[in-house]
Protein backbone atom coordinates (compact mmCIF):
# COMPACT_ATOMS: atom_id res chain seq x y z
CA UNK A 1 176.13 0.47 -32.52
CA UNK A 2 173.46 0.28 -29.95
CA UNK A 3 170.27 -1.08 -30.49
CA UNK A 4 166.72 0.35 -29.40
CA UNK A 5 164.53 -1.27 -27.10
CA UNK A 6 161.42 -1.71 -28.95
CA UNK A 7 158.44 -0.61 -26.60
CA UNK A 8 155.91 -2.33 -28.14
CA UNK A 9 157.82 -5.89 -27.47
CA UNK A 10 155.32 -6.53 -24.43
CA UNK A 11 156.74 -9.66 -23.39
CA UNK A 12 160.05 -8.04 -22.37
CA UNK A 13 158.07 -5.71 -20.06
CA UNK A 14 156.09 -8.37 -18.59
CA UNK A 15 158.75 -10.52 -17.80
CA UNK A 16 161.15 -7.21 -16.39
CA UNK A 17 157.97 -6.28 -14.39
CA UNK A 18 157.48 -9.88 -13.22
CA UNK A 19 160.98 -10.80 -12.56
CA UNK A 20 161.46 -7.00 -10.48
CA UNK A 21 157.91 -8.01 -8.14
CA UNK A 22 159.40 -11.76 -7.60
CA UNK A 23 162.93 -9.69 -6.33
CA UNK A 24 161.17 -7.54 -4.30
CA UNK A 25 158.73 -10.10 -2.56
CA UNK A 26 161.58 -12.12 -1.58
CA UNK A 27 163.45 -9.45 -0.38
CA UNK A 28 161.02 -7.39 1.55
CA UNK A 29 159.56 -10.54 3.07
CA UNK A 30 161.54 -11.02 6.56
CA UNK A 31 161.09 -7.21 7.03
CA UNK A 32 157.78 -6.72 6.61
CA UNK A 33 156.73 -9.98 8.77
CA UNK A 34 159.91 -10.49 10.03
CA UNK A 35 158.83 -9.56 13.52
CA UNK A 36 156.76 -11.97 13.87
CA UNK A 37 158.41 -14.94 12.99
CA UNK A 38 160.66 -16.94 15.06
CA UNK A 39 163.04 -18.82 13.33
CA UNK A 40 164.09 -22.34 15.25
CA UNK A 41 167.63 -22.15 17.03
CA UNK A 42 168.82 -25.13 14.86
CA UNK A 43 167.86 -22.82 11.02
CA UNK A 44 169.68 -20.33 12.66
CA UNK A 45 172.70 -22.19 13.35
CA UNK A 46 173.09 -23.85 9.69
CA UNK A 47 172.11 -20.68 8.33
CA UNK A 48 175.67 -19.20 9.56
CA UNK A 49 177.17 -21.74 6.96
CA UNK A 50 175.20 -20.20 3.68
CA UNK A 51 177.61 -17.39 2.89
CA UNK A 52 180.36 -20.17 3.08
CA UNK A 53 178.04 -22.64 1.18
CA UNK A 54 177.50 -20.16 -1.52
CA UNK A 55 181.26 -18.69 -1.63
CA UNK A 56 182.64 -22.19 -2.52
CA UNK A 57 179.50 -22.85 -4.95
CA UNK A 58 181.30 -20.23 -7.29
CA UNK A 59 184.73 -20.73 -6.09
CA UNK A 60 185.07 -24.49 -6.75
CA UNK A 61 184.16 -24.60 -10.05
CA UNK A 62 186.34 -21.96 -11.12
CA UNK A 63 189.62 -23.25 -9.45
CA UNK A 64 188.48 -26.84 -11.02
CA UNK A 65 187.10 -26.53 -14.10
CA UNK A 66 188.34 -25.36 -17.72
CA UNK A 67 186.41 -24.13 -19.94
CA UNK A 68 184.43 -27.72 -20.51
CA UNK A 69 186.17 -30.12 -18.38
CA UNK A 70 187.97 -30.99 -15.12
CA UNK A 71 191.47 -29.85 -14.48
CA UNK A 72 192.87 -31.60 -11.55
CA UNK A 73 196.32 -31.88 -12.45
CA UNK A 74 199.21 -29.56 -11.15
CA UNK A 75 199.52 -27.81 -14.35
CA UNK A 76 196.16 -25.53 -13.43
CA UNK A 77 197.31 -22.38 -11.89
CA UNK A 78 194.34 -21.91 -10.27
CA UNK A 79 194.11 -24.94 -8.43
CA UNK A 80 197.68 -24.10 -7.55
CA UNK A 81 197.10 -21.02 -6.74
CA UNK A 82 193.41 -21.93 -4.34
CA UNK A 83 195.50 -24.74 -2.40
CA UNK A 84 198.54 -21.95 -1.62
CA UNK A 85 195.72 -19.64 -0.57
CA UNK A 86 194.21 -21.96 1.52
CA UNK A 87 197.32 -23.55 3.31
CA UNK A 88 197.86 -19.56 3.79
CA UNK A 89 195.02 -18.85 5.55
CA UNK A 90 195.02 -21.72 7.59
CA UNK A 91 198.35 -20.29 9.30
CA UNK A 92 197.24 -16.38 9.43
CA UNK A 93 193.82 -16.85 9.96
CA UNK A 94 193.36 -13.04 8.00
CA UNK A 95 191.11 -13.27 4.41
CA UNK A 96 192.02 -10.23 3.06
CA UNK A 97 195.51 -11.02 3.31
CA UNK A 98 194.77 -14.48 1.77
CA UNK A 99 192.89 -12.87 -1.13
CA UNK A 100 196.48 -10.81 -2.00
CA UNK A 101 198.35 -14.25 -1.28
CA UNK A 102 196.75 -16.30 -3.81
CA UNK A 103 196.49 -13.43 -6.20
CA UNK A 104 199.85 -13.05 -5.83
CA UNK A 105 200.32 -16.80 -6.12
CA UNK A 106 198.27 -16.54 -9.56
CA UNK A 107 199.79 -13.55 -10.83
CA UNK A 108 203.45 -15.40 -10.29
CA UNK A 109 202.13 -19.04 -11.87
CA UNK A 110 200.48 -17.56 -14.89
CA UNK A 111 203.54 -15.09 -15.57
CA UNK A 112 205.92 -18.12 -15.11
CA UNK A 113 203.75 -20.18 -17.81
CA UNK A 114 203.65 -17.14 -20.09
CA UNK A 115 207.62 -16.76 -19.91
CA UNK A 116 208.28 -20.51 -20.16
């Protein structure tokens, strides 16, 4: 069922090794010299918007595409299902009870397309 890793297949190792320094290095970098850098007042302001940059750089593409194309129309439950979250959260202002809204909201539309 499971396959052995083959120790003598060097290029795995070097590329694990490689790939585990590169993680580290970029990781360990602000808090080993961290101190000593000041970051301009203007990075630090547009790097408040990266989680949100990143969070709707996997979001999007899952609430618009299918499996190899676009699916704008109202027939995708979870475009549906993203734009009833959002208009939620708009109004109560509180994400976790957004996430349960337009899980909810998913749950219902794909359970109503089952059934149909």
């Amino acid at each position: 069922m499971f396959e052995a890793i083959e120790l003598g297949n060097i290029d795995v190792w070097a590329v694990i090794v490689v790939l585990a320094l590169a993680t580290a290095a970029t990781r360990s970098t602000f808090w080993l010299v961290g101190h000593h850098i000041t970051i301009p007042k203007r990075v630090n302001e547009m790097l408040r918007f990266a989680p949100a940059c990143a969070l709707a750089a996997i979001i999007a593409p899952d609430l618009l595409m299918d499996s190899t194309q676009m699916q704008l129309d109202l027939l995708n439950p979870k475009l549906l299902s993203g734009i009833a979250a959002t208009i939620f959260y708009l109004i109560r202002r509180n994400m976790l009870h957004t996430i349960v809204f337009g899980m909810l909201v998913f749950t219902g539309l794909r359970l109503l397309h089952v059934f149909q």
